[in-house]
PDB file of N, CA and C in Angstrom:
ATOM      1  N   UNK A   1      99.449 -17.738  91.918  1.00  0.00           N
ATOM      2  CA  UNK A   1      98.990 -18.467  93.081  1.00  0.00           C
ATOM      3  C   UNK A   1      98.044 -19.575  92.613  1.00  0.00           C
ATOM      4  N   UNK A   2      98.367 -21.025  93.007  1.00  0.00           N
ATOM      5  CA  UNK A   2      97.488 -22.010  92.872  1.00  0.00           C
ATOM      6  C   UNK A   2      96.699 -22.606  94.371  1.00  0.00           C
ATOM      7  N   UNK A   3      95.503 -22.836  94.115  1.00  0.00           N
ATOM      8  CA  UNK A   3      95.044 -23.398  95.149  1.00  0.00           C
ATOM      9  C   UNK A   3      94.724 -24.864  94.716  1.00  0.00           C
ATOM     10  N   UNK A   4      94.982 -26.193  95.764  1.00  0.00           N
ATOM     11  CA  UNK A   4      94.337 -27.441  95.658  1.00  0.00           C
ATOM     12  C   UNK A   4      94.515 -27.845  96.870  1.00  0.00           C
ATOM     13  N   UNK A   5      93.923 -28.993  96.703  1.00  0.00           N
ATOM     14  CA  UNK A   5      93.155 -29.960  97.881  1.00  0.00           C
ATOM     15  C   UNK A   5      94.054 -30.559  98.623  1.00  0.00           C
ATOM     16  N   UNK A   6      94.172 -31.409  99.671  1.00  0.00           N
ATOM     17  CA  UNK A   6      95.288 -32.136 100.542  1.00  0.00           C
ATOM     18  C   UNK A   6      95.197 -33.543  99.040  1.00  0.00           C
ATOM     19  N   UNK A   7      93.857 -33.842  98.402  1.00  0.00           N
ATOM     20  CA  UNK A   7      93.983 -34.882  98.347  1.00  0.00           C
ATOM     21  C   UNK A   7      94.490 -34.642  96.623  1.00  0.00           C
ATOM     22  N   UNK A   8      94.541 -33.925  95.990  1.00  0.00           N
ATOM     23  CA  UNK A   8      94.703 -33.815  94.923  1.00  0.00           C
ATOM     24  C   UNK A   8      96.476 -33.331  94.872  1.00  0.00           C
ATOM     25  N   UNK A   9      96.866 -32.581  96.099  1.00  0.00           N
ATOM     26  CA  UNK A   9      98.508 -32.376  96.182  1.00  0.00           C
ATOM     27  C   UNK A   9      98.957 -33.775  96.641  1.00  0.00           C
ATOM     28  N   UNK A  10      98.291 -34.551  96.862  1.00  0.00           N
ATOM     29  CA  UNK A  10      99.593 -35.581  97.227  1.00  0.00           C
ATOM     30  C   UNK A  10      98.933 -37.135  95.987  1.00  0.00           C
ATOM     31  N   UNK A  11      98.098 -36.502  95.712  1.00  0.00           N
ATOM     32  CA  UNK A  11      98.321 -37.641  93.800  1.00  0.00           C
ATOM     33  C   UNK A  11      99.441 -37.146  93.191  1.00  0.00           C
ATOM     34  N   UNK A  12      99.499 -35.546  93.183  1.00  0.00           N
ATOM     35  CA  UNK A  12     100.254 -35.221  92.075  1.00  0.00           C
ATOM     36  C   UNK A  12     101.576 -34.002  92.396  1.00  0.00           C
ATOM     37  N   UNK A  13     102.396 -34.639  93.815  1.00  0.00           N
ATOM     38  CA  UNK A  13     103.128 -34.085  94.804  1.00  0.00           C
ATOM     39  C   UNK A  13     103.942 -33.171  93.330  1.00  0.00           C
ATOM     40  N   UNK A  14     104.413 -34.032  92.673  1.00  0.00           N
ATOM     41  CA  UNK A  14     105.821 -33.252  92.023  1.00  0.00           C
ATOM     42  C   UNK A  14     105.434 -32.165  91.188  1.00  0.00           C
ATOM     43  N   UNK A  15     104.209 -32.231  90.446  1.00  0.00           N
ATOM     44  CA  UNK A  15     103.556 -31.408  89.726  1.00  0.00           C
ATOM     45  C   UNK A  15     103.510 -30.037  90.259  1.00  0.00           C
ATOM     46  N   UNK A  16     103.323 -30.036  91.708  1.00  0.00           N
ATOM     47  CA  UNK A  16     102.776 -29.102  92.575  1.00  0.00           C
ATOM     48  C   UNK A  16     104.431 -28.592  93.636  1.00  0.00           C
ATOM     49  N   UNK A  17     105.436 -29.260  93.327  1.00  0.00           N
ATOM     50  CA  UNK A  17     106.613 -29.018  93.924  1.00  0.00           C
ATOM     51  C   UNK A  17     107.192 -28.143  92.425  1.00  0.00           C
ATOM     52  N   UNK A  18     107.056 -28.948  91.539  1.00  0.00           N
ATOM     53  CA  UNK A  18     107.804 -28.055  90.152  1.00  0.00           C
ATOM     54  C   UNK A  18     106.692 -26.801  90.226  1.00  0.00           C
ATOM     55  N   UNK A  19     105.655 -26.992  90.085  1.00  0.00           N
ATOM     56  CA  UNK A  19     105.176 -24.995  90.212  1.00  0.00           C
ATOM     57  C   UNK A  19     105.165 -24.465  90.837  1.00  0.00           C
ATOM     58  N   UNK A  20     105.375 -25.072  92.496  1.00  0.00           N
ATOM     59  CA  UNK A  20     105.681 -23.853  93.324  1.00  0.00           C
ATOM     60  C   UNK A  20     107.444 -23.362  92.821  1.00  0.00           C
ATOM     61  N   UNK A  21     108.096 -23.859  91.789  1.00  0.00           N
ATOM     62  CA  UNK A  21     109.213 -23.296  91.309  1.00  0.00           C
ATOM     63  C   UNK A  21     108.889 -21.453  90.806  1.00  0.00           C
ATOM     64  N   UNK A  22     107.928 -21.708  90.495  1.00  0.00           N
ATOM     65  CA  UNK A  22     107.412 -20.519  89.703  1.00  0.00           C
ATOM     66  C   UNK A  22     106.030 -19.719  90.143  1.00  0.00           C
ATOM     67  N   UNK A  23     105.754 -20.628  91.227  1.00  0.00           N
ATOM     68  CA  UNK A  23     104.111 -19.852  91.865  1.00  0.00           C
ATOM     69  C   UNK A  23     104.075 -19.915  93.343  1.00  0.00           C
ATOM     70  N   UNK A  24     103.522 -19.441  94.056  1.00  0.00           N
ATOM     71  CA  UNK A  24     103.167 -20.316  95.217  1.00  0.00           C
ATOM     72  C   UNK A  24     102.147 -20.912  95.439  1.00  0.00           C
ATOM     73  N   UNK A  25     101.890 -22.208  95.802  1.00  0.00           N
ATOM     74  CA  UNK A  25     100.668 -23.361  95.656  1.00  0.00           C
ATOM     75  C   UNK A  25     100.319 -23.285  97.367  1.00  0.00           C
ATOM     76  N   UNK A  26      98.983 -23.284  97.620  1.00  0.00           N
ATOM     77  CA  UNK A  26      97.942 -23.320  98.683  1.00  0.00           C
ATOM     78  C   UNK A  26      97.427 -24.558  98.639  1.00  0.00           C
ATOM     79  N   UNK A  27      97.493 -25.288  99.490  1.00  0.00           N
ATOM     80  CA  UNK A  27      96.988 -26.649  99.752  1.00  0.00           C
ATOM     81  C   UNK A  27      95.770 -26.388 100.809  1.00  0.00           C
ATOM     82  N   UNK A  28      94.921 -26.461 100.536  1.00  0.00           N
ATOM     83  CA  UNK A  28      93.735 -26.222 101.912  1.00  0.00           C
ATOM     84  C   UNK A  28      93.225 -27.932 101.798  1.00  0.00           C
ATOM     85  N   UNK A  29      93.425 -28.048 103.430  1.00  0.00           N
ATOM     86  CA  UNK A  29      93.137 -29.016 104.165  1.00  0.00           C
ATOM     87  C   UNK A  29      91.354 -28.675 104.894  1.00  0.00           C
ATOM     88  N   UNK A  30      91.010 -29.512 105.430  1.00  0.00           N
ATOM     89  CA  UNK A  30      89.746 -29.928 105.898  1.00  0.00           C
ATOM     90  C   UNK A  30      89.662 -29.345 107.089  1.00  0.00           C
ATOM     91  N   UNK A  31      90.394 -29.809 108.162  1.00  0.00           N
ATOM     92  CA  UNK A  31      90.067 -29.170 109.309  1.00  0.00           C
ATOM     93  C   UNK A  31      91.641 -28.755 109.889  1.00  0.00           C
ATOM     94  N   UNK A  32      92.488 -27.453 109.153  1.00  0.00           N
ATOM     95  CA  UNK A  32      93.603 -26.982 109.442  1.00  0.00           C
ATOM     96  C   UNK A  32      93.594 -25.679 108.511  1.00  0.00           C
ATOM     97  N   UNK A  33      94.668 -25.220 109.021  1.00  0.00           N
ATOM     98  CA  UNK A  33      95.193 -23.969 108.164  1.00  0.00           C
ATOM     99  C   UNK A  33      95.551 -24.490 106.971  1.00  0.00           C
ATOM    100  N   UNK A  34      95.616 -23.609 105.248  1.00  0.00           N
ATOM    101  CA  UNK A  34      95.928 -23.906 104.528  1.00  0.00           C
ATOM    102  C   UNK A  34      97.686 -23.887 104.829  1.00  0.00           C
ATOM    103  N   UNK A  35      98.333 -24.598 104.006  1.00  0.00           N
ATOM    104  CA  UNK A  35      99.685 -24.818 104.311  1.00  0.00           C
ATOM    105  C   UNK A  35     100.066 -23.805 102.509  1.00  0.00           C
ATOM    106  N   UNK A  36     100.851 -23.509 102.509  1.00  0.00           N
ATOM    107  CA  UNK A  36     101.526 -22.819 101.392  1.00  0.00           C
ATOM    108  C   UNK A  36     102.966 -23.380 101.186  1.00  0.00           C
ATOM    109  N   UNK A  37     103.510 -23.500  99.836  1.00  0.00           N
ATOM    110  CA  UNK A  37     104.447 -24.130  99.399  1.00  0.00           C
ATOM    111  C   UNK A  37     105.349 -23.489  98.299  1.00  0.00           C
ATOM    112  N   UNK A  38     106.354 -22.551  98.337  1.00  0.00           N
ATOM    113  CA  UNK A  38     107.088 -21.795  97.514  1.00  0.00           C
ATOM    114  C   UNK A  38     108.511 -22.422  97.763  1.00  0.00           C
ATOM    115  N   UNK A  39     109.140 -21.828  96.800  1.00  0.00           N
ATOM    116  CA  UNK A  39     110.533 -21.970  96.884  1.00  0.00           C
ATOM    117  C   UNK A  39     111.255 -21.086  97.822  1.00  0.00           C
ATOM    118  N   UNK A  40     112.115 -21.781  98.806  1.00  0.00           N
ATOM    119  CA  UNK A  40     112.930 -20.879  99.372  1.00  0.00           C
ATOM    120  C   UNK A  40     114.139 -19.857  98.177  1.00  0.00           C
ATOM    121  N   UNK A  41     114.362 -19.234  99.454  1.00  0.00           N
ATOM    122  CA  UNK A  41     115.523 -17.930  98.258  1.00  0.00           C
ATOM    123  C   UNK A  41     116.624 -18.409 100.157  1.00  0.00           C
ATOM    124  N   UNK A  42     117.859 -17.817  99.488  1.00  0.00           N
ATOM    125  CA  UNK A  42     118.697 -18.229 100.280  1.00  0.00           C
ATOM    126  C   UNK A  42     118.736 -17.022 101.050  1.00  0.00           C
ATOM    127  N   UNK A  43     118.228 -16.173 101.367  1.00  0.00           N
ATOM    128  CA  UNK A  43     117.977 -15.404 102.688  1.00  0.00           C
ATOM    129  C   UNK A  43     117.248 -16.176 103.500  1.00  0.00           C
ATOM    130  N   UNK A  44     116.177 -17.424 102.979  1.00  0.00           N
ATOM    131  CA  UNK A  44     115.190 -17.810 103.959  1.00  0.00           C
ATOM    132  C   UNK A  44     116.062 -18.758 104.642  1.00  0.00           C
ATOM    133  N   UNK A  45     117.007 -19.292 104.390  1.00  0.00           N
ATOM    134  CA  UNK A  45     118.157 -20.166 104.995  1.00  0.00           C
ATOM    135  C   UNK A  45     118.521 -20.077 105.827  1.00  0.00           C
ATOM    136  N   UNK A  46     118.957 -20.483 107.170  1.00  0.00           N
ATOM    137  CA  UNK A  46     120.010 -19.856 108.314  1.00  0.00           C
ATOM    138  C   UNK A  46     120.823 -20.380 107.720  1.00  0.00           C
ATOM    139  N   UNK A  47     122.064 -19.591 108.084  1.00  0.00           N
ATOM    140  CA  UNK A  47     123.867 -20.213 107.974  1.00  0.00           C
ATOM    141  C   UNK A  47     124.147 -21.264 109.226  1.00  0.00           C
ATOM    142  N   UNK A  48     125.109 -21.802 109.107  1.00  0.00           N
ATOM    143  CA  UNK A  48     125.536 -22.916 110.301  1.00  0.00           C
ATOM    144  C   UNK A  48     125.820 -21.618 111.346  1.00  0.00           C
ATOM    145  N   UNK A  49     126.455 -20.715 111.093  1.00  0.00           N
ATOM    146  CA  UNK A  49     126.878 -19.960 112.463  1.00  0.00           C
ATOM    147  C   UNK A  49     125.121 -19.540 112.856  1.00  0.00           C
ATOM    148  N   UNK A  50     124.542 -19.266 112.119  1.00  0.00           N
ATOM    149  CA  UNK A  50     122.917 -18.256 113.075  1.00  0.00           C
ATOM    150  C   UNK A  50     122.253 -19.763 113.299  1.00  0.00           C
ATOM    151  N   UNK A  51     122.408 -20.874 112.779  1.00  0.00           N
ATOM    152  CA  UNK A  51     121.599 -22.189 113.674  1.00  0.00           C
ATOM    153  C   UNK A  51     122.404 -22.403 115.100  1.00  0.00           C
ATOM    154  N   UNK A  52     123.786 -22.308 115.220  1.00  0.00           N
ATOM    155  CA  UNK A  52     124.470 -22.408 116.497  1.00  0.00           C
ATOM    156  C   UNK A  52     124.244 -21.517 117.075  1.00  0.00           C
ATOM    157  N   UNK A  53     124.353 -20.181 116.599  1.00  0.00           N
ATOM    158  CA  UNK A  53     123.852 -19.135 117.632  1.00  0.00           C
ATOM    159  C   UNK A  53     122.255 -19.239 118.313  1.00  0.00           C
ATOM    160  N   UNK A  54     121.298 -19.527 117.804  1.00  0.00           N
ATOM    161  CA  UNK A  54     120.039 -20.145 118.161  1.00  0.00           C
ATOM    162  C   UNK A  54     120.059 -21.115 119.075  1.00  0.00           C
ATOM    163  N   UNK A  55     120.363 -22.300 118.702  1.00  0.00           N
ATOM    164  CA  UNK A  55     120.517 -23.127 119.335  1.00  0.00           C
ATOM    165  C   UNK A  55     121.557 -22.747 120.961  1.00  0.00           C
ATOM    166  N   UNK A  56     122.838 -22.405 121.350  1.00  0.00           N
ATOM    167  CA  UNK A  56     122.918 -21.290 122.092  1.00  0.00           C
ATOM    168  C   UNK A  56     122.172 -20.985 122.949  1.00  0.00           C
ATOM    169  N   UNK A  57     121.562 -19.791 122.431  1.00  0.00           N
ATOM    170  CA  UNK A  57     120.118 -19.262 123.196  1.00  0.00           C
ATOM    171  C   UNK A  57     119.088 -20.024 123.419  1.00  0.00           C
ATOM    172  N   UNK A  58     118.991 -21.381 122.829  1.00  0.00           N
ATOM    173  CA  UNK A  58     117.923 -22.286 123.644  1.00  0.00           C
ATOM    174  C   UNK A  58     118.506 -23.118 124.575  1.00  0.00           C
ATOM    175  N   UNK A  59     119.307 -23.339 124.554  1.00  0.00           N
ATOM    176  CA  UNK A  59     120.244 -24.268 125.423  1.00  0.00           C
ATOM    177  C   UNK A  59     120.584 -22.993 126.665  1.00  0.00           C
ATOM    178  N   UNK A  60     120.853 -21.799 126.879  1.00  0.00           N
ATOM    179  CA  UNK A  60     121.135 -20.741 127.587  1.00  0.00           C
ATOM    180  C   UNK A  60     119.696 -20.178 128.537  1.00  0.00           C
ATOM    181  N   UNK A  61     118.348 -20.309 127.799  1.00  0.00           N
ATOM    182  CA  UNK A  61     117.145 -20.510 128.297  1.00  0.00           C
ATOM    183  C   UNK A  61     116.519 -21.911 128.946  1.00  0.00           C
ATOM    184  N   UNK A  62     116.992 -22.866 128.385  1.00  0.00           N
ATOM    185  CA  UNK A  62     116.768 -23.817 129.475  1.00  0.00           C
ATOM    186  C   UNK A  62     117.634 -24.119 130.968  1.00  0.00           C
ATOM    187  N   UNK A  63     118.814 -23.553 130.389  1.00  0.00           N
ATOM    188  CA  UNK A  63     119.619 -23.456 131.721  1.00  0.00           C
ATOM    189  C   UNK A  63     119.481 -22.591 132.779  1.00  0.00           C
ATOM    190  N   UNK A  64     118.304 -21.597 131.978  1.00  0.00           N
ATOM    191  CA  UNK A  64     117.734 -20.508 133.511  1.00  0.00           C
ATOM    192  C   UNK A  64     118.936 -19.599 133.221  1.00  0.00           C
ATOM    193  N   UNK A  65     119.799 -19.199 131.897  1.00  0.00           N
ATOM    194  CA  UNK A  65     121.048 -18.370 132.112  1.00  0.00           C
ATOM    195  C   UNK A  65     120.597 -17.173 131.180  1.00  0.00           C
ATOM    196  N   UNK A  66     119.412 -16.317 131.939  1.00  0.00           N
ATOM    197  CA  UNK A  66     118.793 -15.354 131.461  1.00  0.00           C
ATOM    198  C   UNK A  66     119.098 -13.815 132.332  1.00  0.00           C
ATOM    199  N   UNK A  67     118.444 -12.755 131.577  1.00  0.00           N
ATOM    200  CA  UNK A  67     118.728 -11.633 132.761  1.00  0.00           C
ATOM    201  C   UNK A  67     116.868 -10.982 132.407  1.00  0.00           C
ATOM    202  N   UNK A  68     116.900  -9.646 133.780  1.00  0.00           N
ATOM    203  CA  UNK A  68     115.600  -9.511 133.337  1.00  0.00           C
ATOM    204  C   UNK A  68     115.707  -7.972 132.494  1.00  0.00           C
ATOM    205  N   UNK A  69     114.984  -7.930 131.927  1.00  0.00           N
ATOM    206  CA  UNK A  69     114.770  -6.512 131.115  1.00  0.00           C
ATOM    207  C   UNK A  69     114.242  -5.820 131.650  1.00  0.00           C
ATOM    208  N   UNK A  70     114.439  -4.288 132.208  1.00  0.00           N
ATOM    209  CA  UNK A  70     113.552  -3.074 132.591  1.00  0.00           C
ATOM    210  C   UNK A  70     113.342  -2.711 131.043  1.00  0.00           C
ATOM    211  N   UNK A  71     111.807  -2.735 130.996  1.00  0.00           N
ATOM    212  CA  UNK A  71     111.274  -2.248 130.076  1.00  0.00           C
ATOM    213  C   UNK A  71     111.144  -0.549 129.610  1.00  0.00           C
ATOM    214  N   UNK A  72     110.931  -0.107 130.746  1.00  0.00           N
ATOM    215  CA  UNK A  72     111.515   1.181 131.210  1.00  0.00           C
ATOM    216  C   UNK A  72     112.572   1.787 130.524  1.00  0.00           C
ATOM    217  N   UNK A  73     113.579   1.408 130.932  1.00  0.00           N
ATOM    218  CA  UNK A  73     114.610   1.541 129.959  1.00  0.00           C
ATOM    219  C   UNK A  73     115.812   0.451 129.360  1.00  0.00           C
ATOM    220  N   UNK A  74     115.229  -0.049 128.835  1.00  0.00           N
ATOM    221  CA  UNK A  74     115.501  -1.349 128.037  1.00  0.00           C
ATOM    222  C   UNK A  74     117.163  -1.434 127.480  1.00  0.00           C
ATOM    223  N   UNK A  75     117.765  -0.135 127.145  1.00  0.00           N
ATOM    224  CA  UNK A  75     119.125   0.398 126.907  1.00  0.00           C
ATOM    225  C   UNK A  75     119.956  -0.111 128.253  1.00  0.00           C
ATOM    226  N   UNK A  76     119.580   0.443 128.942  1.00  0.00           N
ATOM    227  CA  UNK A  76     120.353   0.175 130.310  1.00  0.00           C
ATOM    228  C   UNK A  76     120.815  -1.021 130.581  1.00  0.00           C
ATOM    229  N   UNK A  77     119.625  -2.047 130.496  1.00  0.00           N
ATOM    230  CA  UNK A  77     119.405  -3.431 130.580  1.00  0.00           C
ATOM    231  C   UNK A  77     120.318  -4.244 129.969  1.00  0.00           C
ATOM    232  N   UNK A  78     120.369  -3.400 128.649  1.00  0.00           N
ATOM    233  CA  UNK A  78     121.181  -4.536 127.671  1.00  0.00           C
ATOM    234  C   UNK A  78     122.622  -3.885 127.634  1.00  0.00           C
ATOM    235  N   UNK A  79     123.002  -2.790 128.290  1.00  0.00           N
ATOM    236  CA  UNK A  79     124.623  -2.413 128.287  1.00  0.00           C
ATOM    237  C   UNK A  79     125.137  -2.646 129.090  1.00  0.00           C
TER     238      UNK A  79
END
């Protein structure tokens, strides 16, 4: 794990892109959350089918084309 500055990661962006190859780098900013920077692994990926399926369900929630859940029994709901 490396930690640096907003202003010292973006003098030396690639430096800090090639070791998060091998580390994960912490950028702490001033007045924000630190941001963290690793390499994805291809689980962290969606496939084209789970971005359409998402997308889907946001397009299906803005259309109000929802049902409601009894929490109660939540089985029921969804069969």
């Amino acid at each position: 794990m490396l930690i640096v500055t907003t202003r010292e990661f973006r003098a030396n962006q690639k430096k800090y892109f090639d070791l998060a190859e091998k580390e994960t780098v912490f950028v702490f900013r001033k007045n924000g959350k630190p941001i963290s920077i690793r390499v994805a692994n291809d689980d962290d990926i969606p496939s084209k089918e789970e971005l359409m399926s998402i997308q889907r369900g946001l397009e299906d929630v803005r259309l109000g084309k929802t049902s409601d859940v009894n929490m109660e029994d939540i089985w029921a709901s969804i069969l």
